[in-house]
C-alpha atoms as a PDB file:
ATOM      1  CA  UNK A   1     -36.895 -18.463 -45.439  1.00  0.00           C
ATOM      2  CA  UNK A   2     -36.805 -20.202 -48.901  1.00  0.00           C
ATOM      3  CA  UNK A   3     -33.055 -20.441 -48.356  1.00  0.00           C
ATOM      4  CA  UNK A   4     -32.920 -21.974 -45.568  1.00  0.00           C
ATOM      5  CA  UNK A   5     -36.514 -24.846 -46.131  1.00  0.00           C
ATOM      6  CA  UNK A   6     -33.816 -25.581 -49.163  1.00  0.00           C
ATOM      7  CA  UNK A   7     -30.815 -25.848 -47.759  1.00  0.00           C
ATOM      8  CA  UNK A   8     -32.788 -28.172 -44.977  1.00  0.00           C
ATOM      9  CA  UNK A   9     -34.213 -30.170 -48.035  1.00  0.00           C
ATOM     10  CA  UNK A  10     -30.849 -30.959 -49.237  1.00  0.00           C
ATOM     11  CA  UNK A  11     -29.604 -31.983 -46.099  1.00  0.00           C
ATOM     12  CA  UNK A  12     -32.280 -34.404 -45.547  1.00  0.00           C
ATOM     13  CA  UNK A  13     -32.115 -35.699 -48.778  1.00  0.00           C
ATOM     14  CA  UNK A  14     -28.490 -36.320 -48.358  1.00  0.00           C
ATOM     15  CA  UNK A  15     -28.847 -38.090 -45.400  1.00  0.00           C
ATOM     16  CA  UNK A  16     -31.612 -40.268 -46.487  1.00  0.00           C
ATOM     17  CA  UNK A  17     -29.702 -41.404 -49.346  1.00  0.00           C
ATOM     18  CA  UNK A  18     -26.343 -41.938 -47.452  1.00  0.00           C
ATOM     19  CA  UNK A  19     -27.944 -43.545 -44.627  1.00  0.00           C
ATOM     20  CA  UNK A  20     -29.956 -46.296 -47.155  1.00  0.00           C
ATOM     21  CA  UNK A  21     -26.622 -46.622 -49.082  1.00  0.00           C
ATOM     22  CA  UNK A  22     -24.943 -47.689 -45.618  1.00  0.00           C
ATOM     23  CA  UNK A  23     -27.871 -49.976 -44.586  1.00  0.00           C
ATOM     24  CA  UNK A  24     -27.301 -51.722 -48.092  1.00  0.00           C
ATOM     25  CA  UNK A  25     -23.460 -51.703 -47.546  1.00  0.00           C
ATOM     26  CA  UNK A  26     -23.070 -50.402 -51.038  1.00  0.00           C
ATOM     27  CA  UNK A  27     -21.339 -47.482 -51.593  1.00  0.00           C
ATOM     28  CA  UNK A  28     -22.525 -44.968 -53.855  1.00  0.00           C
ATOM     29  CA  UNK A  29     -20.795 -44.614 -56.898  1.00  0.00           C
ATOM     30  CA  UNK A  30     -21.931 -41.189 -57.927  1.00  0.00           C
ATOM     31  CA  UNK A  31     -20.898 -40.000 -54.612  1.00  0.00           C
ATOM     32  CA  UNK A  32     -16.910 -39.683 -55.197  1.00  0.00           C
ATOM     33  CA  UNK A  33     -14.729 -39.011 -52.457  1.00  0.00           C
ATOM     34  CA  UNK A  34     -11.672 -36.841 -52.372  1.00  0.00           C
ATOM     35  CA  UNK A  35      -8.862 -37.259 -49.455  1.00  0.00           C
ATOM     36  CA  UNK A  36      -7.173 -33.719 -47.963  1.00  0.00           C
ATOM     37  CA  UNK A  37      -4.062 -34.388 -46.316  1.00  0.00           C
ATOM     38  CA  UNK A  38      -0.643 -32.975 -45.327  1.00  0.00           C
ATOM     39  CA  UNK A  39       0.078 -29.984 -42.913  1.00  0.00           C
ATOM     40  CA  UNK A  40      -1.468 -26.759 -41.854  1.00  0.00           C
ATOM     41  CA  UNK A  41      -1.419 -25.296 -46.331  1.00  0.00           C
ATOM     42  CA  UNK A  42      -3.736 -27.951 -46.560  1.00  0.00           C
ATOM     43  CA  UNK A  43      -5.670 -27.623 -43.556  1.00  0.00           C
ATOM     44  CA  UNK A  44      -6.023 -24.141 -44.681  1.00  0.00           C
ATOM     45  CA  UNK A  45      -4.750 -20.502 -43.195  1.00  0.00           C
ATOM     46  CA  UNK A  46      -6.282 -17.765 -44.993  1.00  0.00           C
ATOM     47  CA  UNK A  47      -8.652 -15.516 -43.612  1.00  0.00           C
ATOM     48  CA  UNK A  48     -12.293 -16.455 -44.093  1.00  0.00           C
ATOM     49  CA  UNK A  49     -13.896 -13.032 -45.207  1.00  0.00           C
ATOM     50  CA  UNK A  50     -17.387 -12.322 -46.657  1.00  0.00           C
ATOM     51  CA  UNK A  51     -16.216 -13.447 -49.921  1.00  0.00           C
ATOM     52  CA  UNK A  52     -15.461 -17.124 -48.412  1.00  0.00           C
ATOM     53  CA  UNK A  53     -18.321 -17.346 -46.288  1.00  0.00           C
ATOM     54  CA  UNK A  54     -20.822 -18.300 -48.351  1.00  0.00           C
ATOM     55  CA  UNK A  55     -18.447 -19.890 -51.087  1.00  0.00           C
ATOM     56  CA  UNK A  56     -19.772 -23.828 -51.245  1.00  0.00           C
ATOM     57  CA  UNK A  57     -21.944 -25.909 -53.534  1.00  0.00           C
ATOM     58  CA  UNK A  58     -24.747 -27.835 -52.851  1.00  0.00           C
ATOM     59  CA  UNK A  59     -23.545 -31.056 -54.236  1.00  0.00           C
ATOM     60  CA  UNK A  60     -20.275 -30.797 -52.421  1.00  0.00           C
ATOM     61  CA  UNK A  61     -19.539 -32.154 -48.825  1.00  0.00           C
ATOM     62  CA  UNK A  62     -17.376 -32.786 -46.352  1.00  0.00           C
ATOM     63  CA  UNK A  63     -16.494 -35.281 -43.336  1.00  0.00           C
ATOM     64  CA  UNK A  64     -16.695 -33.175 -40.625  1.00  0.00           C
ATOM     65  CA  UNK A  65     -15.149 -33.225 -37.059  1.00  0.00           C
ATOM     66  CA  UNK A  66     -17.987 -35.775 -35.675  1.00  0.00           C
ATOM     67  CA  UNK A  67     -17.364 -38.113 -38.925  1.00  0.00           C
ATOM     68  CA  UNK A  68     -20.814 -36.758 -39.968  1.00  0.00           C
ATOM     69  CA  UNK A  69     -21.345 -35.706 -43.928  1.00  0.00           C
ATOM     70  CA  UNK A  70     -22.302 -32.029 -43.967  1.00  0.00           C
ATOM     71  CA  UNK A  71     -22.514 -29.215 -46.906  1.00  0.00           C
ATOM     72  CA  UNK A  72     -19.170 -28.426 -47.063  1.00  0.00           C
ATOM     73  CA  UNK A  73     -17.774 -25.064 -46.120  1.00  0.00           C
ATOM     74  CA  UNK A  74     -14.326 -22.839 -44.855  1.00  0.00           C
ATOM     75  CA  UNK A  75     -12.831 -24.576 -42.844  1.00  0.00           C
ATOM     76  CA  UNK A  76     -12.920 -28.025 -43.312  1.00  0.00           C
ATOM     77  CA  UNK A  77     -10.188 -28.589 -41.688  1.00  0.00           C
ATOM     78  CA  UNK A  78     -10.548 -28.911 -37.493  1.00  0.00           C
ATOM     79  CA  UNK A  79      -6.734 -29.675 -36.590  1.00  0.00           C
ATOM     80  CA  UNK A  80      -6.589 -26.203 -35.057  1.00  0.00           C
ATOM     81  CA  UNK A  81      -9.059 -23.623 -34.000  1.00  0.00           C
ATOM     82  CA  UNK A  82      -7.534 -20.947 -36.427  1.00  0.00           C
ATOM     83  CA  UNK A  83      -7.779 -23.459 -39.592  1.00  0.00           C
ATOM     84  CA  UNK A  84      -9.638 -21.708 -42.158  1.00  0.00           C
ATOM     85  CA  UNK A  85      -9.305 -21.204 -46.032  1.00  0.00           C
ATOM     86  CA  UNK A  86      -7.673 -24.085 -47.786  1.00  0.00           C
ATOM     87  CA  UNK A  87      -7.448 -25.098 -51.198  1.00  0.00           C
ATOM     88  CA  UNK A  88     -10.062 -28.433 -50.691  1.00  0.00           C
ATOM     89  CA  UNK A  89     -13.260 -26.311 -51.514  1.00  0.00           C
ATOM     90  CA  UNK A  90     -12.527 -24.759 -54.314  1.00  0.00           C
ATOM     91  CA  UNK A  91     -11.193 -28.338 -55.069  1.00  0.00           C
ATOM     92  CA  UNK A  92     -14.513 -29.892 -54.693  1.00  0.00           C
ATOM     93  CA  UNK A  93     -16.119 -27.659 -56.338  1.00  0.00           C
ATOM     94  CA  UNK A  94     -14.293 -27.321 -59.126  1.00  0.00           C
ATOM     95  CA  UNK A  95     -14.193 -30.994 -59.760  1.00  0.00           C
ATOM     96  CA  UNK A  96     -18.362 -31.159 -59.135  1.00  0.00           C
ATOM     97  CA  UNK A  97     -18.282 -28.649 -62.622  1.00  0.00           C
ATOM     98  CA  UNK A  98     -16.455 -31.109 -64.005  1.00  0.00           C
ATOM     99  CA  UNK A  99     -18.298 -34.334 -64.211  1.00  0.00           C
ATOM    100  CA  UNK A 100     -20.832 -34.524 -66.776  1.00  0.00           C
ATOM    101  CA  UNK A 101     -23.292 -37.061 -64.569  1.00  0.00           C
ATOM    102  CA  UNK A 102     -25.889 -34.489 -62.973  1.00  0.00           C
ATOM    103  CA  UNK A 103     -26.045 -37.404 -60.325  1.00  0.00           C
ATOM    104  CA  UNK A 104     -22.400 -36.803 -59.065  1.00  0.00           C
ATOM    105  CA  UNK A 105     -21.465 -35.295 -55.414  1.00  0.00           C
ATOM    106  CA  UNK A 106     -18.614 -34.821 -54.073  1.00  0.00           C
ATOM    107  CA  UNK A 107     -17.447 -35.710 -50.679  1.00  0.00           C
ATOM    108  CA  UNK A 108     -14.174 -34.245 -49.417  1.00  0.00           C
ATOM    109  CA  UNK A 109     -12.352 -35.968 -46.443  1.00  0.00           C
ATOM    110  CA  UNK A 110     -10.584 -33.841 -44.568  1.00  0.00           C
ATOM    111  CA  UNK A 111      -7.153 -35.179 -42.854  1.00  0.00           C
ATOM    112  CA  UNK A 112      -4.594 -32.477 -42.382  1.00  0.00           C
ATOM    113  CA  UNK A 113      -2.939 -31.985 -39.358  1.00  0.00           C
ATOM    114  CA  UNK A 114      -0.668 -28.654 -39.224  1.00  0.00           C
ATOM    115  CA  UNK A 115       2.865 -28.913 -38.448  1.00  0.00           C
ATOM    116  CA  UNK A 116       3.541 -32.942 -39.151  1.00  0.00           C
ATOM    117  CA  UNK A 117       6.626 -33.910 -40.858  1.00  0.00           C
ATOM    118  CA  UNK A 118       6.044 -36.496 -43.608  1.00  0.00           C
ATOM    119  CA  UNK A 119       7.607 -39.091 -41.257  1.00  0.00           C
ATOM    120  CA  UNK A 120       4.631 -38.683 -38.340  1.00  0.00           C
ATOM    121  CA  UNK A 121       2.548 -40.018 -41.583  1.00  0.00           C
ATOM    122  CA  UNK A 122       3.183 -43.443 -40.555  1.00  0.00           C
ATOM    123  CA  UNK A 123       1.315 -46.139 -39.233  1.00  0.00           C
ATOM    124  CA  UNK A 124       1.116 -46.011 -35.521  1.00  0.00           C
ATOM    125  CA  UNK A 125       3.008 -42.518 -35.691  1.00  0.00           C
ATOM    126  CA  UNK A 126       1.998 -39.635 -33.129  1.00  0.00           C
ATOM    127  CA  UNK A 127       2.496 -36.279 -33.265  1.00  0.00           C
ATOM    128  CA  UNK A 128       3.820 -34.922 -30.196  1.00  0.00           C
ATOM    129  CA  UNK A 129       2.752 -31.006 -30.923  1.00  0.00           C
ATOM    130  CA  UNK A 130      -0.962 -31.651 -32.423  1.00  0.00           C
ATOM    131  CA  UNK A 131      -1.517 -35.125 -29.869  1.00  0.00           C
ATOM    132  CA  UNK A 132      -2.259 -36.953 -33.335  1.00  0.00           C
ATOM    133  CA  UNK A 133      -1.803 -39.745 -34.583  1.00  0.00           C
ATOM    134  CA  UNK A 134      -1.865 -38.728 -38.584  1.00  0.00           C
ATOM    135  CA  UNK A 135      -1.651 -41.524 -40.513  1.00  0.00           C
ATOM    136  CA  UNK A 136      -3.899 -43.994 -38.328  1.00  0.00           C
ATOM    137  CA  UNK A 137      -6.853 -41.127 -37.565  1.00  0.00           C
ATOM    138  CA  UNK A 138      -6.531 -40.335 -41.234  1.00  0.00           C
ATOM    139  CA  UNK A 139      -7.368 -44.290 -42.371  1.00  0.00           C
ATOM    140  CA  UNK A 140     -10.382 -44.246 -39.534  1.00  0.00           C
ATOM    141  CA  UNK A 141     -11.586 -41.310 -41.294  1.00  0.00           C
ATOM    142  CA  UNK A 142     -11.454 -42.667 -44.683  1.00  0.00           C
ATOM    143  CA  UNK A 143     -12.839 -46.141 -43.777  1.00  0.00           C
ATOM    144  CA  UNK A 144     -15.929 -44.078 -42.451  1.00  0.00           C
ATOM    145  CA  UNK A 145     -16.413 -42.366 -45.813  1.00  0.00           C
ATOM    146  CA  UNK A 146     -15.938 -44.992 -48.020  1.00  0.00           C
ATOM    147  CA  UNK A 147     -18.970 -46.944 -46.397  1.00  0.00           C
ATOM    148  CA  UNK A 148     -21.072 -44.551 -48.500  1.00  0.00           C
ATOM    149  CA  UNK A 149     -18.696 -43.490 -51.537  1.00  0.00           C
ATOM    150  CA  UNK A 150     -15.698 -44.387 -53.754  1.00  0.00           C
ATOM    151  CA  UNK A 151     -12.368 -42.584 -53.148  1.00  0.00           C
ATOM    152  CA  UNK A 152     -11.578 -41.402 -56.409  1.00  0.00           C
ATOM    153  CA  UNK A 153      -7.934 -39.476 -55.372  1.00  0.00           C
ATOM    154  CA  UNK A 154      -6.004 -37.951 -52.851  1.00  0.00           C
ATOM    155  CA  UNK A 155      -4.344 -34.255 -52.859  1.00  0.00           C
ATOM    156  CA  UNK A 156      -1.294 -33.711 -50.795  1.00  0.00           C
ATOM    157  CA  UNK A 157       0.213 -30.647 -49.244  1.00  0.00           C
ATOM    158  CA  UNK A 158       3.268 -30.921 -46.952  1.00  0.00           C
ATOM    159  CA  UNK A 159       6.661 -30.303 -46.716  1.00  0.00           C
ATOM    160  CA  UNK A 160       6.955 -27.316 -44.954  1.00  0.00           C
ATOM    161  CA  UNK A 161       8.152 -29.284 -41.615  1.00  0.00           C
ATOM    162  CA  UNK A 162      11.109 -31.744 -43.966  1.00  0.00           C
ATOM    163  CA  UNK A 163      12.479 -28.754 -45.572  1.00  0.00           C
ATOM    164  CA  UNK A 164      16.140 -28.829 -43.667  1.00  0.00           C
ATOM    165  CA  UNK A 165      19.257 -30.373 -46.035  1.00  0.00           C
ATOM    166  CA  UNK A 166      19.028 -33.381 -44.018  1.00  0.00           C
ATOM    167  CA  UNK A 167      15.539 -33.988 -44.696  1.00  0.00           C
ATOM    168  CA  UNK A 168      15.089 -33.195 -48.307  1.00  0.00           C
ATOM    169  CA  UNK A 169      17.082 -35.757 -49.739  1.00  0.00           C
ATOM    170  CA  UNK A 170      14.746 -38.419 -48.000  1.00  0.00           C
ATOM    171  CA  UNK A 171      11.434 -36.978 -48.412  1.00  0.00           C
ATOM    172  CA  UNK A 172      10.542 -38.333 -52.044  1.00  0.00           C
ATOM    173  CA  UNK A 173      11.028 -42.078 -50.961  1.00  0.00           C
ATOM    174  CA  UNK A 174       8.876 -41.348 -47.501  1.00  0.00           C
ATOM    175  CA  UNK A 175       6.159 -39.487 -49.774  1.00  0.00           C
ATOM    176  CA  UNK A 176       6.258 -42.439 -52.622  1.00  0.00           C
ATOM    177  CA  UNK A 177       5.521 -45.332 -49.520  1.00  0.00           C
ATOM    178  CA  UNK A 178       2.733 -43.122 -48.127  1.00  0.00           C
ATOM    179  CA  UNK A 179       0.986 -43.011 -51.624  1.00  0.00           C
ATOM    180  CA  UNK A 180       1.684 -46.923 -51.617  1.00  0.00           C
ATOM    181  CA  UNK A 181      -0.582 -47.430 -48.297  1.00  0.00           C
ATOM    182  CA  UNK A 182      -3.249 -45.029 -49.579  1.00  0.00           C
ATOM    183  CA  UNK A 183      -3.267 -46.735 -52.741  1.00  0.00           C
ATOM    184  CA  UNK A 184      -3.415 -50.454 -50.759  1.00  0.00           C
ATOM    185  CA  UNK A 185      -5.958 -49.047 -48.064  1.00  0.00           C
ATOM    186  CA  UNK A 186      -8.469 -47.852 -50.635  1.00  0.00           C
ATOM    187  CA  UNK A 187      -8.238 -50.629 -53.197  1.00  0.00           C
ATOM    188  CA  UNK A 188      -6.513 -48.871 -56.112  1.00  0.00           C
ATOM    189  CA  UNK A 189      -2.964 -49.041 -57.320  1.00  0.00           C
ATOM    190  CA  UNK A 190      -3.891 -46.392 -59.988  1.00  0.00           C
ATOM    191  CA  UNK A 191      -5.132 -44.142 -57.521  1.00  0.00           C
ATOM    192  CA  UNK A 192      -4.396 -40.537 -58.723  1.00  0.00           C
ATOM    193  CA  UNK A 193      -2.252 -38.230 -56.143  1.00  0.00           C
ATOM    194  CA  UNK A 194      -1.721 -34.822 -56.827  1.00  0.00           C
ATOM    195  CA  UNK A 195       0.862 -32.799 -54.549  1.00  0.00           C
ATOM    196  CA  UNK A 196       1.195 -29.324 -54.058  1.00  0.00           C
ATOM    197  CA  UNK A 197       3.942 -27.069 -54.295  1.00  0.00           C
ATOM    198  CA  UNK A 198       5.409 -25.647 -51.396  1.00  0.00           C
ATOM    199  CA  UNK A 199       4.957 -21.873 -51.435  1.00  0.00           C
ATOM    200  CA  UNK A 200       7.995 -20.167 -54.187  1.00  0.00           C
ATOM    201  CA  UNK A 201       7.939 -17.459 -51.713  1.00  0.00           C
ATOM    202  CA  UNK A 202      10.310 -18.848 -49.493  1.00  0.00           C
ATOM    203  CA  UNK A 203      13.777 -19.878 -50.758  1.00  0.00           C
ATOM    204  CA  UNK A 204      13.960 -22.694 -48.005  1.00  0.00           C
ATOM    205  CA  UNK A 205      11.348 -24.379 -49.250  1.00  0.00           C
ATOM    206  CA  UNK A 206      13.251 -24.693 -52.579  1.00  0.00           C
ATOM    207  CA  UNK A 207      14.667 -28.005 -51.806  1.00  0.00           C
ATOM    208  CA  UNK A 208      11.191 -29.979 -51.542  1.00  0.00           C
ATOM    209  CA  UNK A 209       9.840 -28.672 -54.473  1.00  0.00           C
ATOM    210  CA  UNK A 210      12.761 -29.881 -56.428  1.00  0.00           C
ATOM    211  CA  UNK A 211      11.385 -33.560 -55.068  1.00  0.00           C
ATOM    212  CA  UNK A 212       8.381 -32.891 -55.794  1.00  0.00           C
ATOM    213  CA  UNK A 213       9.300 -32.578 -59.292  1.00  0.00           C
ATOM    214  CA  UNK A 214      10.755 -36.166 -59.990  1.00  0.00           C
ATOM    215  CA  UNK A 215       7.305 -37.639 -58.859  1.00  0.00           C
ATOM    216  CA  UNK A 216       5.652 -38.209 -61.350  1.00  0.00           C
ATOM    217  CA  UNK A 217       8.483 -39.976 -63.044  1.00  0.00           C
ATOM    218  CA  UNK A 218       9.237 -41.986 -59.993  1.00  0.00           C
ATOM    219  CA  UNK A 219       5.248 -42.594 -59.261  1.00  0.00           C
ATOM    220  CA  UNK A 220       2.602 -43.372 -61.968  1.00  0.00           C
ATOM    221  CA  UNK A 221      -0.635 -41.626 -62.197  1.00  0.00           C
ATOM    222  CA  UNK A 222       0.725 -38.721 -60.079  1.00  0.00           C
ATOM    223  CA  UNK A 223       0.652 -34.921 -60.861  1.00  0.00           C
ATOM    224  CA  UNK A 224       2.194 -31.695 -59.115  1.00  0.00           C
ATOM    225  CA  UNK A 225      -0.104 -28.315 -58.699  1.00  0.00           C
ATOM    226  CA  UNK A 226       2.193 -25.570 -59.272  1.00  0.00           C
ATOM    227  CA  UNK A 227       2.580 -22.810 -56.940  1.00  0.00           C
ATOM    228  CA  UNK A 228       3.685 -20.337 -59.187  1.00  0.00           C
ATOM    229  CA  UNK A 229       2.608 -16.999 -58.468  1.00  0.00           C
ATOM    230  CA  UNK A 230       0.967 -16.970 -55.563  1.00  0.00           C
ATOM    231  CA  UNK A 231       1.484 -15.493 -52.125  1.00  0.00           C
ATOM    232  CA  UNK A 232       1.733 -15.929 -48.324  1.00  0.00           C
ATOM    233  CA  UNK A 233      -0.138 -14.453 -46.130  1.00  0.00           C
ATOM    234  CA  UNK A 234       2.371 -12.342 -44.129  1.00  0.00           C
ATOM    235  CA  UNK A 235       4.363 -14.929 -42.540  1.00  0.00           C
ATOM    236  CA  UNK A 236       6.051 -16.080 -45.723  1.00  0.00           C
ATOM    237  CA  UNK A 237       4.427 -19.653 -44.282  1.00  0.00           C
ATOM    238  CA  UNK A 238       0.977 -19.897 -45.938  1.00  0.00           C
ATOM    239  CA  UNK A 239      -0.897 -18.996 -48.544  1.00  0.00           C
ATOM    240  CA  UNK A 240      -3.153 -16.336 -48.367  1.00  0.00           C
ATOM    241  CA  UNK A 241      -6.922 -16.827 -48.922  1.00  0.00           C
ATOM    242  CA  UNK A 242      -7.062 -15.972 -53.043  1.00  0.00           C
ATOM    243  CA  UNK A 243      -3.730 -17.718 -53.904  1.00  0.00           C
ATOM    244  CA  UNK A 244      -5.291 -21.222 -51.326  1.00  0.00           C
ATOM    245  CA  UNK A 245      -8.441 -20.809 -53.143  1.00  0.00           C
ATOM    246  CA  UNK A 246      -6.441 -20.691 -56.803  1.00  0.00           C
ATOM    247  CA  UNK A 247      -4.201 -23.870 -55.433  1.00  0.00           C
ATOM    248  CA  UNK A 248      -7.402 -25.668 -55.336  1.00  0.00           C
ATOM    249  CA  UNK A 249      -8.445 -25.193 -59.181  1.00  0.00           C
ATOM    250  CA  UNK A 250      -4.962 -25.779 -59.774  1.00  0.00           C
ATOM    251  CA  UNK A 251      -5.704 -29.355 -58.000  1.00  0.00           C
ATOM    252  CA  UNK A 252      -8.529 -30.030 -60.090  1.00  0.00           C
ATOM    253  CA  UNK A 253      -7.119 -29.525 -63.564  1.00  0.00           C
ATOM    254  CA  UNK A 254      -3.934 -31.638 -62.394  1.00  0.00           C
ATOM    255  CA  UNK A 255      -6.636 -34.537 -60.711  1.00  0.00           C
ATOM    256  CA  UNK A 256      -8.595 -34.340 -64.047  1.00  0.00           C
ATOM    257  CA  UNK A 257      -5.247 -35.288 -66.323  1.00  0.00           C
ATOM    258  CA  UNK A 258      -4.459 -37.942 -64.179  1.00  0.00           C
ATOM    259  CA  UNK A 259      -7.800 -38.954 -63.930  1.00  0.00           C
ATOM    260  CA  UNK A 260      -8.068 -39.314 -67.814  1.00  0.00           C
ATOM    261  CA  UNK A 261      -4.124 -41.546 -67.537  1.00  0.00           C
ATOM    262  CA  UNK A 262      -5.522 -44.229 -64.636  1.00  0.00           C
ATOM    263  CA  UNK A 263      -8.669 -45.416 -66.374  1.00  0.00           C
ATOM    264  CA  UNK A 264     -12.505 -45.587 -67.189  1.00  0.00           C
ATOM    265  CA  UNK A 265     -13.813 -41.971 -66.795  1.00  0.00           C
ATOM    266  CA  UNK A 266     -14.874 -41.272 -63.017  1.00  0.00           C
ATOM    267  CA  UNK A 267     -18.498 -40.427 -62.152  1.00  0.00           C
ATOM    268  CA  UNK A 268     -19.702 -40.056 -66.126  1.00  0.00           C
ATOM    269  CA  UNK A 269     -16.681 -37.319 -66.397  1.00  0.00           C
END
């Protein structure tokens, strides 16, 4: 019963204090906001067992389904009704352990929609499959949160659908103008993206993560999460549940250096 009269506590308390910072129209600035996107590895496809139930933080949230801020928990992803454990929790949580302001949150935006080539990630796009529009829903979504927070970065996984010899040799340019509109739609050319590695368990998908490795040199304050040594979970697709959730601190440590390159500390870090 004392779990749950605290867990209600919080909830009200973060609603008071996002609902004030809306009626003020000032954002918060201790309450910094992460962006999810890419395909279904973001979105998330391990199995939520007992050990990912109950795996959130207090101080972390996420944009839900209703464009409501909730305590954030597997899945935060809604693209499909199997979405479950991506890397964007372990994220946000291990970024909240990072900042040295005890008044920090962190609000994670989720935008992933499985299955969408880098290309349907354009304004005015749609996604035949998923009966998305990527791109645009993802900008509605993010001009919602930042009416109570400060985007602070963006962490990317996709590639899986633009992994075909004709497609590889264009993705870097498609992925370097999408970071472009981010940057331009939140305000901040310095805006730190970090991509993901496409799983090394599948030789096709050898081709993107070569790309992926001229970014940073080709965009500044950018930063690739390595994918090295971790595993699918059966379908030689996506990641299983432990190597999703170790993707995610592998986010953070990679959002933290670039953080540190682009400018003032964020959020007393």
């Amino acid at each position: 019963m004392r779990m749950k009269i605290k867990t209600l506590l919080i909830t009200v308390s973060l609603s008071a204090g996002l609902l004030l910072a809306h009626a003020q129209q000032q954002p918060d600035p201790n309450f910094e906001l992460y962006i999810l996107a890419g395909q279904s590895n973001m979105s998330g496809r391990g199995d939520i067992t007992d050990a990912y139930k109950n795996a959130g933080d207090s101080r972390v949230y996420m944009l839900n389904k209703d464009n409501k801020w909730v305590l954030a928990k597997h899945p935060l992803h809604f693209d499909q009704s199997f979405a479950a454990v991506g890397p964007g929790l372990s994220f946000g949580i291990a970024m909240l352990k990072a900042a040295h302001n005890p008044n920090t949150r962190i609000g994670l935006i989720p935008c992933a929609v499985g299955g969408t080539p880098v290309e349907h990630w354009l304004p005015g796009a749609y996604d035949a499959a998923t009966k998305t529009h990527p791109y645009d829903d993802a900008v509605l979504r993010i001009k919602i949160a930042m009416q109570y927070g400060v985007v602070k970065g963006i962490i990317w996984h996709q590639g899986e659908a633009n992994k075909t010899p004709k497609q590889v040799p264009l993705y870097l340019a498609q992925l370097k103008e999408l970071i472009e509109r981010f940057r331009t739609l939140v305000n901040d050319p310095k805006l730190p993206f970090i991509a993901g590695e496409l799983g090394r368990f599948r030789p096709e998908f050898s081709g993107i993560n070569d790309e992926l490795a001229k970014l940073q040199a080709m965009v500044p304050y950018t930063a690739v999460a390595s994918a090295e040594g971790l595993s699918h979970r059966g379908d030689t697709v996506h990641f299983d549940s432990p190597s999703a959730d170790e993707l995610g601190k592998r986010y953070a440590k990679k959002m933290l250096e670039v953080q540190k390159k682009s400018g003032p500390a964020a959020g007393g870090r």
